[in-house]
N, C-alpha and C. Protein backbone atom coordinates (compact mmCIF):
# COMPACT_ATOMS: atom_id res chain seq x y z
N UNK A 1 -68.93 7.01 29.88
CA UNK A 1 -67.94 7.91 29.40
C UNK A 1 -67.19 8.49 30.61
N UNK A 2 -65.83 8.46 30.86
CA UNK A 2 -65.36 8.69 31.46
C UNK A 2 -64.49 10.43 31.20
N UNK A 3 -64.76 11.17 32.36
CA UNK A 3 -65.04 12.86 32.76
C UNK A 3 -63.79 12.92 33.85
N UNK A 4 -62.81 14.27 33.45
CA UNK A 4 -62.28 14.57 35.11
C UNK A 4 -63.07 15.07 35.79
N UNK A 5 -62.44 15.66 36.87
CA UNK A 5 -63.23 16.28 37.91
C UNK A 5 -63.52 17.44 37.68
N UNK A 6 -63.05 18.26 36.90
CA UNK A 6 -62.97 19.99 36.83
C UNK A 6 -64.36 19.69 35.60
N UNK A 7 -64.86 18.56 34.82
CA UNK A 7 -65.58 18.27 33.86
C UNK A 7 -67.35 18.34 34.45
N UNK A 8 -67.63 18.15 35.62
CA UNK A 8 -68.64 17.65 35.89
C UNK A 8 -69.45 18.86 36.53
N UNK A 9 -70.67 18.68 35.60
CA UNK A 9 -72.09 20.04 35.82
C UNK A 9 -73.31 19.91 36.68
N UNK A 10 -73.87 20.37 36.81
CA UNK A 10 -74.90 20.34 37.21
C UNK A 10 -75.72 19.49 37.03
N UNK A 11 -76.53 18.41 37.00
CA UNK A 11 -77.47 17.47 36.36
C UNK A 11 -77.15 16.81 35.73
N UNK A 12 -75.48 16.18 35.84
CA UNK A 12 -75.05 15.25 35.29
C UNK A 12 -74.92 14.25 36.25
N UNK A 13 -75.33 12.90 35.34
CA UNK A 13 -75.68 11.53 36.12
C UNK A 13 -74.12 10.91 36.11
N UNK A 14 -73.50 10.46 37.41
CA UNK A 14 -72.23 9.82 37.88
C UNK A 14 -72.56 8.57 38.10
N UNK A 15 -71.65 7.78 37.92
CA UNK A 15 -71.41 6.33 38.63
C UNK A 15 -70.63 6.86 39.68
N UNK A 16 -70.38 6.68 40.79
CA UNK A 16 -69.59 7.14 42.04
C UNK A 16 -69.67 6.06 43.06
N UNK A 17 -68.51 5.27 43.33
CA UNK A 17 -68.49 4.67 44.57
C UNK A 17 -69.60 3.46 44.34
N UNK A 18 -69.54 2.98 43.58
CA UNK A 18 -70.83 1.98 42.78
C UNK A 18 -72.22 1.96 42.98
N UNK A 19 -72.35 3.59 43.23
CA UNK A 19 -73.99 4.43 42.84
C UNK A 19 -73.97 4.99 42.10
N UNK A 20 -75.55 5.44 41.75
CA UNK A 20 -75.39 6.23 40.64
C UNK A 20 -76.02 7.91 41.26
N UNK A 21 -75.33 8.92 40.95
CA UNK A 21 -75.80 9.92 41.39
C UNK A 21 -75.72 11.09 40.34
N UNK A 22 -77.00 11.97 40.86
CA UNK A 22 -77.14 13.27 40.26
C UNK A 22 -76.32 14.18 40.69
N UNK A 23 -75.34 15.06 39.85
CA UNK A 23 -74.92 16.49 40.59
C UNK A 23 -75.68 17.78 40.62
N UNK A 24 -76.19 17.57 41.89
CA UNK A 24 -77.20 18.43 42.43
C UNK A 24 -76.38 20.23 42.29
N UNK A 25 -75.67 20.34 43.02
CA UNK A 25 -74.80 21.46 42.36
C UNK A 25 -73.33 21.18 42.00
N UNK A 26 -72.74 21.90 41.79
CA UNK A 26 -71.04 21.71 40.99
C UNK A 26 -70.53 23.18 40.83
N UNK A 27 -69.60 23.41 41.62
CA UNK A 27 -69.08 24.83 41.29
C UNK A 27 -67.66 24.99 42.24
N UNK A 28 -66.95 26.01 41.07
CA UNK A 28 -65.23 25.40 41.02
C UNK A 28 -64.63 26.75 42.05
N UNK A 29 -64.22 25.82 43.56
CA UNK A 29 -63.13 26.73 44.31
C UNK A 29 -61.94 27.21 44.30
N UNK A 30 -61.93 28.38 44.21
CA UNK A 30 -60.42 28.61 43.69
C UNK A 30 -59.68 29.54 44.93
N UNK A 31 -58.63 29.14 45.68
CA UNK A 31 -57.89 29.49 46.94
C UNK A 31 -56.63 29.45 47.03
N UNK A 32 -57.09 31.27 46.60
CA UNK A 32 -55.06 31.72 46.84
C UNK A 32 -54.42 31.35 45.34
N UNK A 33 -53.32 30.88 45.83
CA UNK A 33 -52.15 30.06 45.17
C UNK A 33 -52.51 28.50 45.06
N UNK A 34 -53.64 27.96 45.79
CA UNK A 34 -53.25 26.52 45.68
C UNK A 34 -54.34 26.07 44.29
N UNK A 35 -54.22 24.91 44.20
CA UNK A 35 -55.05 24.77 42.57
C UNK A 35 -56.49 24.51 43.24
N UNK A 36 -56.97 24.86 42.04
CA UNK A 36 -58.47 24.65 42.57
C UNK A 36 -59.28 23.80 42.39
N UNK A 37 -60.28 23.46 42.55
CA UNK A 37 -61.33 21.94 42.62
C UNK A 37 -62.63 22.33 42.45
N UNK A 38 -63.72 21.44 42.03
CA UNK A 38 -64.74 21.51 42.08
C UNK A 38 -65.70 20.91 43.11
N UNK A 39 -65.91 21.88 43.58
CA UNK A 39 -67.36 20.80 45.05
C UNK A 39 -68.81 20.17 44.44
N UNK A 40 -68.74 19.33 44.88
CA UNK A 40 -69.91 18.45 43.97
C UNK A 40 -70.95 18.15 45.32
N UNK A 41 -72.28 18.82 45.12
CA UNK A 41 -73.22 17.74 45.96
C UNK A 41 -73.73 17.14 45.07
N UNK A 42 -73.60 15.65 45.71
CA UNK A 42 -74.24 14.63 44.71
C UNK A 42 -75.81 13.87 45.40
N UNK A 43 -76.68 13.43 44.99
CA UNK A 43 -77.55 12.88 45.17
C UNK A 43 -78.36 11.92 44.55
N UNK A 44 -77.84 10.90 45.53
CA UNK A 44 -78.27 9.72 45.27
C UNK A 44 -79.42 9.33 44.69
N UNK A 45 -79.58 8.73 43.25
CA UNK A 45 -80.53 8.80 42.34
C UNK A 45 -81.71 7.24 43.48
N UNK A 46 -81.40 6.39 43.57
CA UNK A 46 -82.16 5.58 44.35
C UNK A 46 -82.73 5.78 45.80
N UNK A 47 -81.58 6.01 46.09
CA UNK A 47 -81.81 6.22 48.16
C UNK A 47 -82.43 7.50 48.17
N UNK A 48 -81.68 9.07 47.59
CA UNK A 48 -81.98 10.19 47.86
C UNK A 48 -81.09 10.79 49.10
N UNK A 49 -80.18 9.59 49.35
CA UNK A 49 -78.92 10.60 50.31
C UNK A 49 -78.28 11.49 49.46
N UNK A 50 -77.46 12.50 50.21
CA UNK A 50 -76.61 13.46 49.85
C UNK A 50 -75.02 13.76 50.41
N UNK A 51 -74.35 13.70 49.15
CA UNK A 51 -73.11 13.35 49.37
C UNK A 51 -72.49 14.66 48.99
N UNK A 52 -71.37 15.30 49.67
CA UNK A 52 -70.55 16.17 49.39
C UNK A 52 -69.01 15.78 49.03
N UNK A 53 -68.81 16.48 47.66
CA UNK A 53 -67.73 15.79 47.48
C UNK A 53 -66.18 16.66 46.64
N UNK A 54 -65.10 16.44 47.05
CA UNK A 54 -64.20 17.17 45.98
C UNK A 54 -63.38 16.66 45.07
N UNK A 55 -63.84 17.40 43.89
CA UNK A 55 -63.14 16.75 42.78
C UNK A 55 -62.00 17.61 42.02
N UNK A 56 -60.81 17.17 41.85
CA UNK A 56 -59.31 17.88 40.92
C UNK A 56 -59.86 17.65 39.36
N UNK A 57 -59.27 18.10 39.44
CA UNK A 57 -59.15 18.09 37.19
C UNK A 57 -58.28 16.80 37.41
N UNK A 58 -57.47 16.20 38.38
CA UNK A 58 -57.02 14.56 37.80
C UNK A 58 -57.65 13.66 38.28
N UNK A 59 -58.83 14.25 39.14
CA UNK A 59 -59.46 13.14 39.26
C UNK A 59 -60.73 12.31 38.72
N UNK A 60 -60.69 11.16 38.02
CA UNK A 60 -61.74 11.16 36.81
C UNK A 60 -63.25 10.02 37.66
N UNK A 61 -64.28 9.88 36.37
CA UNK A 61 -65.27 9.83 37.08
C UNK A 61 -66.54 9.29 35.79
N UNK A 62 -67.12 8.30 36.42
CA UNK A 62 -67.85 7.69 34.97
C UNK A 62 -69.51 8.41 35.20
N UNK A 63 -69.32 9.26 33.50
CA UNK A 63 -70.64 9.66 33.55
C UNK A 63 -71.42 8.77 32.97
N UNK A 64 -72.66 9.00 33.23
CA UNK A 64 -73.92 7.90 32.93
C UNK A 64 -74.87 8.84 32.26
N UNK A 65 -75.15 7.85 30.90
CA UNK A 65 -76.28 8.80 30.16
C UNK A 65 -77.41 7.94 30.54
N UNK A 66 -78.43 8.63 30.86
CA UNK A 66 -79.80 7.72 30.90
C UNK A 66 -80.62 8.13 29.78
N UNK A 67 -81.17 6.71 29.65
CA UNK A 67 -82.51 7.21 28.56
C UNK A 67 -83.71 7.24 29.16
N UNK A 68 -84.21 8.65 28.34
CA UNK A 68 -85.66 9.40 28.56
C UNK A 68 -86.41 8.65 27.61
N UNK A 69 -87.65 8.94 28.38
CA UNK A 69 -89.09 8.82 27.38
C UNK A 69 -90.20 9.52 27.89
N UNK A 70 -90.81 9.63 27.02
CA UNK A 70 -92.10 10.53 27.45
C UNK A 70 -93.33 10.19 27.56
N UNK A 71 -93.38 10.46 29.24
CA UNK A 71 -94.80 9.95 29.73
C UNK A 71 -95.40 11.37 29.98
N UNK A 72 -97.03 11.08 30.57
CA UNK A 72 -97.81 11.51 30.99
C UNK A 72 -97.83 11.34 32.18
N UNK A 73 -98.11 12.35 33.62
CA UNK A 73 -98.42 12.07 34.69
C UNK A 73 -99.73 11.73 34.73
N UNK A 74 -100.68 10.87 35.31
CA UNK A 74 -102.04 10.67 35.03
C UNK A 74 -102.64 10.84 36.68
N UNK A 75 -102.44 10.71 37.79
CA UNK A 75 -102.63 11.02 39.05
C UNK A 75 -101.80 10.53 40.37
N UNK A 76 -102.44 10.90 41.15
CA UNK A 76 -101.70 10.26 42.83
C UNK A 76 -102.54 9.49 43.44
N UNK A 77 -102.46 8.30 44.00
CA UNK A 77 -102.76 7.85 44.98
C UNK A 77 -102.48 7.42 46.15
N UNK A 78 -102.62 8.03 47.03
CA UNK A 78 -101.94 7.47 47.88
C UNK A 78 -100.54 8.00 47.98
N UNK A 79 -99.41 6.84 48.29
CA UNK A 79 -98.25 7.74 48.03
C UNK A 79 -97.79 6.89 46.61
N UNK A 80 -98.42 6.74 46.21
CA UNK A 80 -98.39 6.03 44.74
C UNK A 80 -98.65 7.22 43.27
N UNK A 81 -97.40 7.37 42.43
CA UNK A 81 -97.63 8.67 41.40
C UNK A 81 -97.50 7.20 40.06
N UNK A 82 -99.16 7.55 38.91
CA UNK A 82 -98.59 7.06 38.07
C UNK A 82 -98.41 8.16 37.06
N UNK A 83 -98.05 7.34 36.00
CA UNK A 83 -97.17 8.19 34.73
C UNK A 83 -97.89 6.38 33.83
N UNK A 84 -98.32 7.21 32.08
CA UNK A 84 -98.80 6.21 30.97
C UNK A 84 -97.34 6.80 30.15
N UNK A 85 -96.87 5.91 29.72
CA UNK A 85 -96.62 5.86 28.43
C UNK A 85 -96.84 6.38 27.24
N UNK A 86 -97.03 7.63 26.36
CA UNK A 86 -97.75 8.34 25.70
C UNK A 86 -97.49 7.60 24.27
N UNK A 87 -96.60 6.21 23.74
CA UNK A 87 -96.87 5.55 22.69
C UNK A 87 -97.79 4.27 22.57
N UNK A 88 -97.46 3.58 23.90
CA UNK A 88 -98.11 2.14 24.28
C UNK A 88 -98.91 2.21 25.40
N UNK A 89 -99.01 3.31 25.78
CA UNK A 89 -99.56 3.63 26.87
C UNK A 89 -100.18 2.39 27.97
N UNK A 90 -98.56 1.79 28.52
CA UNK A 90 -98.35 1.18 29.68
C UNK A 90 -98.18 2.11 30.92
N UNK A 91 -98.57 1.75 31.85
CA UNK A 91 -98.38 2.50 33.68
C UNK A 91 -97.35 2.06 33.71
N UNK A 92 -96.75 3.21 34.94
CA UNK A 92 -95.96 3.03 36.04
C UNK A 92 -96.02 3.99 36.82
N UNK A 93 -95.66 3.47 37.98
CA UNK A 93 -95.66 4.25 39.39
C UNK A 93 -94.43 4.37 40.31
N UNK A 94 -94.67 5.47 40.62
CA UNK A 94 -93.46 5.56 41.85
C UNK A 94 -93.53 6.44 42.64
N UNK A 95 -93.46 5.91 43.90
CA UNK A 95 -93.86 6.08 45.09
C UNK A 95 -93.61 7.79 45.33
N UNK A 96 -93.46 8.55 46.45
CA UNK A 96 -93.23 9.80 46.88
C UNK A 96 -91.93 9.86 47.17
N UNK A 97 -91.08 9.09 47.78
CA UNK A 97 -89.70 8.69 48.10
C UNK A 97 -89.26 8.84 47.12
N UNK A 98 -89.44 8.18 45.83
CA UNK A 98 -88.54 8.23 44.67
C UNK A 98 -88.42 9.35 43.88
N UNK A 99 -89.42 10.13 44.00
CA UNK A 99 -89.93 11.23 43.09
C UNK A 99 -89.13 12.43 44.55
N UNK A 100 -89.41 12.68 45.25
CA UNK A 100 -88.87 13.93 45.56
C UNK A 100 -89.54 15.64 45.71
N UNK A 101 -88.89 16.27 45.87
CA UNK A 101 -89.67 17.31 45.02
C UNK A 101 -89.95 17.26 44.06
N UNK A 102 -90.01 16.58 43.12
CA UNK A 102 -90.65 16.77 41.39
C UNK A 102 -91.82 16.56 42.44
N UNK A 103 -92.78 16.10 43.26
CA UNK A 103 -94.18 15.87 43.36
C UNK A 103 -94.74 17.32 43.53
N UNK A 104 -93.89 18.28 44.07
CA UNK A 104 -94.06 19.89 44.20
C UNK A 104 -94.64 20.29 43.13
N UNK A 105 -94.41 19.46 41.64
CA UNK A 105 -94.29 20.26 40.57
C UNK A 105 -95.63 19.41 38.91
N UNK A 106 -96.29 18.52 39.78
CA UNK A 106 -96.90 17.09 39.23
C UNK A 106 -98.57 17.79 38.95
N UNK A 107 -98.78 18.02 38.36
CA UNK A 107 -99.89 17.99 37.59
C UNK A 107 -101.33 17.52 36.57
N UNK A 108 -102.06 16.54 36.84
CA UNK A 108 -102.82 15.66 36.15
C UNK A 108 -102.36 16.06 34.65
N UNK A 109 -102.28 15.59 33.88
CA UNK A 109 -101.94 15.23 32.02
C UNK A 109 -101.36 16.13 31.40
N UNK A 110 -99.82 16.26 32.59
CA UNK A 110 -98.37 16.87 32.14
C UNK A 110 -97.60 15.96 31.65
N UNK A 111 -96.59 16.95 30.70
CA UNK A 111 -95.66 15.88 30.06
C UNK A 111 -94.18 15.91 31.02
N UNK A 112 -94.01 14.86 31.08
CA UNK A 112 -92.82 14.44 31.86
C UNK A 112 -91.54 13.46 31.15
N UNK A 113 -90.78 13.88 31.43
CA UNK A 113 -90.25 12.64 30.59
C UNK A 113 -89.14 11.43 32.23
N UNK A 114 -89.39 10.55 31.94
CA UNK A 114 -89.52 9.50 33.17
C UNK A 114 -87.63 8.98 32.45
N UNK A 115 -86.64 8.76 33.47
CA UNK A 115 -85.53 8.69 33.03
C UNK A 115 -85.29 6.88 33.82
N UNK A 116 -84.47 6.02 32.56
CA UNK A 116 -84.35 4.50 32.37
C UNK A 116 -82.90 4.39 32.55
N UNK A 117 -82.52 3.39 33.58
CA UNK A 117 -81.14 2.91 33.29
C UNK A 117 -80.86 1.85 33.05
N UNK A 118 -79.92 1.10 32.58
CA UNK A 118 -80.52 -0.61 31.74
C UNK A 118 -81.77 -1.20 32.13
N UNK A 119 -83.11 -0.44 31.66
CA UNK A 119 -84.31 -0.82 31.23
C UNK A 119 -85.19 -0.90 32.34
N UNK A 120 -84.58 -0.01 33.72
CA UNK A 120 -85.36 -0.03 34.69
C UNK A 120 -85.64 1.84 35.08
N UNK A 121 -86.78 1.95 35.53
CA UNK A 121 -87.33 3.13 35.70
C UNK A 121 -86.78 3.84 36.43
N UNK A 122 -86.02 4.91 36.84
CA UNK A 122 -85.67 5.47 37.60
C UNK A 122 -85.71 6.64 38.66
N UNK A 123 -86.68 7.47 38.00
CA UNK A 123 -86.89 8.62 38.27
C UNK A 123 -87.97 9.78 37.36
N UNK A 124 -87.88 10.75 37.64
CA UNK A 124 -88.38 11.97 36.42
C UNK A 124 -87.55 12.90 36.34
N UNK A 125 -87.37 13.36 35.21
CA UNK A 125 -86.83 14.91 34.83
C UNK A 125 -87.52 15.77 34.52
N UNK A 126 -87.81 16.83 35.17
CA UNK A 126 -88.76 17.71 34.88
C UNK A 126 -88.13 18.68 33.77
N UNK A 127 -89.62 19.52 33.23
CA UNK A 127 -89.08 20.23 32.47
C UNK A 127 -88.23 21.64 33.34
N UNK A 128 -87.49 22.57 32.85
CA UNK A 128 -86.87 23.70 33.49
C UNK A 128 -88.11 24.64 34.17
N UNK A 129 -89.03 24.88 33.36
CA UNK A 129 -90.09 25.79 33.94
C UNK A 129 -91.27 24.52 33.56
N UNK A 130 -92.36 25.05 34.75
CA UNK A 130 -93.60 24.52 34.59
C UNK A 130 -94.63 26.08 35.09
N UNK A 131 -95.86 25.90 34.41
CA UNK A 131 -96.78 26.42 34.46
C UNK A 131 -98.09 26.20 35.90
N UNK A 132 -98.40 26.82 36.88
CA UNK A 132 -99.36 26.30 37.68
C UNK A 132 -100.29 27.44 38.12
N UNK A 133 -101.45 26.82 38.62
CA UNK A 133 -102.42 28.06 38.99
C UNK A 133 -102.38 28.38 40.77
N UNK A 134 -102.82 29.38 40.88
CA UNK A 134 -102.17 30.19 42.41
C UNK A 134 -104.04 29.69 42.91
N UNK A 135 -104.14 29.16 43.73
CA UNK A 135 -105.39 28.50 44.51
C UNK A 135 -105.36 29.73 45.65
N UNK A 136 -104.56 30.27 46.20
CA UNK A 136 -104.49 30.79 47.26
C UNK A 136 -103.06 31.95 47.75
N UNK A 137 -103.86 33.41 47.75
CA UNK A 137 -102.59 34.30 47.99
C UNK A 137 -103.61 35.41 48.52
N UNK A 138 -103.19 36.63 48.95
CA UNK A 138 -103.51 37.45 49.45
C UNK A 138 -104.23 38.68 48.81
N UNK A 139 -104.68 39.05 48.55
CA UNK A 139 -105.00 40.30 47.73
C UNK A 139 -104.08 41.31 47.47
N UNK A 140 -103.74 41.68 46.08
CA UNK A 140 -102.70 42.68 45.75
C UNK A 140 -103.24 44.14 46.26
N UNK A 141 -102.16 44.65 46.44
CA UNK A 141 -102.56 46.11 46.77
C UNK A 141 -102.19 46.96 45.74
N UNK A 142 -103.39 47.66 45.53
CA UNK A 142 -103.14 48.95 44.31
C UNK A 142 -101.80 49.73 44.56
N UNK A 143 -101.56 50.16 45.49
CA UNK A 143 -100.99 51.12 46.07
C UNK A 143 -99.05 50.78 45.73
N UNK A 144 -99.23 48.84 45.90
CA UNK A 144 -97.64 48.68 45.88
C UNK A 144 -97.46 48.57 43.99
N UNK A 145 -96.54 49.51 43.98
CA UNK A 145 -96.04 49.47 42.45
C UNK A 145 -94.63 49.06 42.09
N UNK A 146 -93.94 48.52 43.17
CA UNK A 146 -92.71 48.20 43.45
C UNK A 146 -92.24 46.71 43.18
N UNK A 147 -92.19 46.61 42.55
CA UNK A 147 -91.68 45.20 41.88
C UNK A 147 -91.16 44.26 42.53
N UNK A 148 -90.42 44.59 43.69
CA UNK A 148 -89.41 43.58 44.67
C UNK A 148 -90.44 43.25 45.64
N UNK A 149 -91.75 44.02 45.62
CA UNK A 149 -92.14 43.82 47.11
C UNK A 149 -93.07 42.20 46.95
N UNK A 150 -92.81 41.45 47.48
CA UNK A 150 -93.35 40.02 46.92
C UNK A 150 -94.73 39.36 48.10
N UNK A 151 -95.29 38.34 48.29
CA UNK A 151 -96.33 38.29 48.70
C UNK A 151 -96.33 36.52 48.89
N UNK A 152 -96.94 35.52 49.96
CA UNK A 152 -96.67 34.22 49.60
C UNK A 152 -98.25 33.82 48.84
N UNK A 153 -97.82 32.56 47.69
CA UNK A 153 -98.96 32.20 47.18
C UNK A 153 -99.05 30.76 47.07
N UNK A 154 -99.75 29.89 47.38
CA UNK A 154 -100.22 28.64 47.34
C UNK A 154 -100.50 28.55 45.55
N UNK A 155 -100.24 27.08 45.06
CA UNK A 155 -100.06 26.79 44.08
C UNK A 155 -100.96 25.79 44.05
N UNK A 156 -101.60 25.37 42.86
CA UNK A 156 -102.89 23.71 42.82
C UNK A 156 -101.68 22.92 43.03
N UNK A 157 -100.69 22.70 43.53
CA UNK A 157 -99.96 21.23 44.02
C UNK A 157 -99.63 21.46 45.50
N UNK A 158 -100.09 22.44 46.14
CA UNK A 158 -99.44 22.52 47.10
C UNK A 158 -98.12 23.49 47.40
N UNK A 159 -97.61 23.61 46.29
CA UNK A 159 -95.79 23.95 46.55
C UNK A 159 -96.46 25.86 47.01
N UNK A 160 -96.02 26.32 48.02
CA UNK A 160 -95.95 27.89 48.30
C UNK A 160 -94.59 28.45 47.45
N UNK A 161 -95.44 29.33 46.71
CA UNK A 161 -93.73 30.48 46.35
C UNK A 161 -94.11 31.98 46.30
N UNK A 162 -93.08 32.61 46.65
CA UNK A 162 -93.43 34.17 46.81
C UNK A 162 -93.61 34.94 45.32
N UNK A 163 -94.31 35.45 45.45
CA UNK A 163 -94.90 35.92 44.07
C UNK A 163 -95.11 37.83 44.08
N UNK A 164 -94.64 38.12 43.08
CA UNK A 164 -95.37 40.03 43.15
C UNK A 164 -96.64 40.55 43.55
N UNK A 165 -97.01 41.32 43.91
CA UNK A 165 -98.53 41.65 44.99
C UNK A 165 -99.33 42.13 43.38
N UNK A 166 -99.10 41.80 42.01
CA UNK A 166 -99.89 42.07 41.20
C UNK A 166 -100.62 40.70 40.91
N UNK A 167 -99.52 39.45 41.40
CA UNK A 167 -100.18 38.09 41.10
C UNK A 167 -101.79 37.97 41.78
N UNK A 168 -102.97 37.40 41.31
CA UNK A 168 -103.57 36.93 42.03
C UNK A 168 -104.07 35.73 42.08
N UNK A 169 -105.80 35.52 43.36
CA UNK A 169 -105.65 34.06 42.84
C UNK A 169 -106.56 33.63 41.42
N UNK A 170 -106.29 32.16 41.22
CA UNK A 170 -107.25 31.85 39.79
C UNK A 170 -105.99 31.86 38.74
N UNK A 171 -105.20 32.90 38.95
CA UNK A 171 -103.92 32.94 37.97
C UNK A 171 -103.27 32.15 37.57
N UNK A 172 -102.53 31.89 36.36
CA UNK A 172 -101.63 30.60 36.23
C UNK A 172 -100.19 31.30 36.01
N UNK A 173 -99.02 30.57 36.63
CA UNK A 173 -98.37 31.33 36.73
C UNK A 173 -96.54 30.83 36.22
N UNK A 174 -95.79 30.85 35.98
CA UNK A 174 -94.84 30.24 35.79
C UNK A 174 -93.63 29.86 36.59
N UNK A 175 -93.20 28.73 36.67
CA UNK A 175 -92.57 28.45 38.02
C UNK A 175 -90.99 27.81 37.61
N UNK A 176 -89.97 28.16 38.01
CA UNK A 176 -88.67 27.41 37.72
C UNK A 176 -88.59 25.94 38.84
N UNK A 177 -88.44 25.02 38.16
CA UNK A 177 -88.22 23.73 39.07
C UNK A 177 -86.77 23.70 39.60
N UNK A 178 -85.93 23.86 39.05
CA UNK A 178 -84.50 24.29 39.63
C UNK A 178 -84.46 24.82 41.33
N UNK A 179 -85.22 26.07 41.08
CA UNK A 179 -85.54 26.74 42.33
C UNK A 179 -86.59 26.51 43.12
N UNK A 180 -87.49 26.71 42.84
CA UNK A 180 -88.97 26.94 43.09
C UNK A 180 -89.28 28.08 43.23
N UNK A 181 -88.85 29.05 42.38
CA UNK A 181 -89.38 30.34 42.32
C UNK A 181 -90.36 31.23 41.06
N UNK A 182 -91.17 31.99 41.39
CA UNK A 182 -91.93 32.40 40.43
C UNK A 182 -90.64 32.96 39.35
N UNK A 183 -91.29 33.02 38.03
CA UNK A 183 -90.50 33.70 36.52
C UNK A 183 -91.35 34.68 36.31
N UNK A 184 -92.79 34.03 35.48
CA UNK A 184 -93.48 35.18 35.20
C UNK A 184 -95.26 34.55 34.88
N UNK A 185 -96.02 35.64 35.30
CA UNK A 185 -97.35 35.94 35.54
C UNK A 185 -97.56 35.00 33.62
N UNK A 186 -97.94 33.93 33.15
CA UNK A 186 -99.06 33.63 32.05
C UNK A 186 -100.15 33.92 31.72
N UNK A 187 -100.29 34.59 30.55
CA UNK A 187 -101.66 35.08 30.20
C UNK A 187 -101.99 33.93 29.34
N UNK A 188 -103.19 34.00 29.61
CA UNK A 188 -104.21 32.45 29.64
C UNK A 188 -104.96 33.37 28.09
């Protein structure tokens, strides 16, 4: 489907320059008197380069729908991530390169949904928020009652994010993949 330039969002998949890329961000400059444009970082759904780019409202641009399905992450090896199939429950894997930060966010027997472009595997889309437990943070202090004052905490994948000094560890906690920032404390 073909999009101008003033058309294109955030996490929309492009054909560009005969790749296919994600728009990592998209947001419209507007200067003075002259017309304005949208700056696109794009990122390369295969390689994982990053392209900066400007787009007019006349300038057009083929979006790409991919099809999802929904797997299971089942573990890591190595630098090898698989994912089953949750109908036929066939494997597949893909490496650390391909995945990205989504591995920040990978969890033994999460649902993922794994994104296909004419019938080849491409990637993952995570969900917007994921849920994880804090392995490692500091002890809260009674004393801070201040909401802004934040604290760093280790997560069971590894990923560190700053968290409120009420978080502790053992906790499970809620995490935006967008960012990588805490949302909110889950009661279990």
């Amino acid at each position: 489907m073909k999009i101008n330039g003033n058309e294109i969002r955030q996490g929309y998949i492009l054909e560009y320059q005969g790749k296919l890329w994600r728009a990592v961000k998209a947001q419209q400059v507007q200067m003075g008197n002259w017309r304005s444009y949208w700056q696109v970082e794009l990122k390369d759904i295969r390689a994982g380069t990053k392209l900066n780019e400007r787009f007019g409202s006349s300038d057009v641009v083929e979006r790409v729908r991919l099809d999802e399905k929904d797997y299971q992450f089942l573990f890591k090896e190595g630098d090898l991530y698989t994912f089953m199939d949750t109908e036929n429950y066939e494997q597949i894997h893909f490496n650390q390169e391909v995945l990205g930060d989504a591995t920040r966010y990978l969890v033994s027997n999460s649902k993922i949904k794994v994104e296909f472009y004419e019938g080849k595997a491409l990637g993952v889309e995570l969900p917007t928020t994921i849920d994880l437990r804090v392995v490692e943070t500091e002890p809260g202090m009674p004393s801070a009652t201040v909401s802004n004052v934040l604290k760093p905490a280790k997560l069971e994948t590894g990923l560190v994010v700053q968290v409120p000094h009420f978080v502790q560890e053992g906790e499970v906690i809620r995490v935006d993949t967008t960012e990588g920032k805490y949302v909110e404390r889950v009661r279990s």
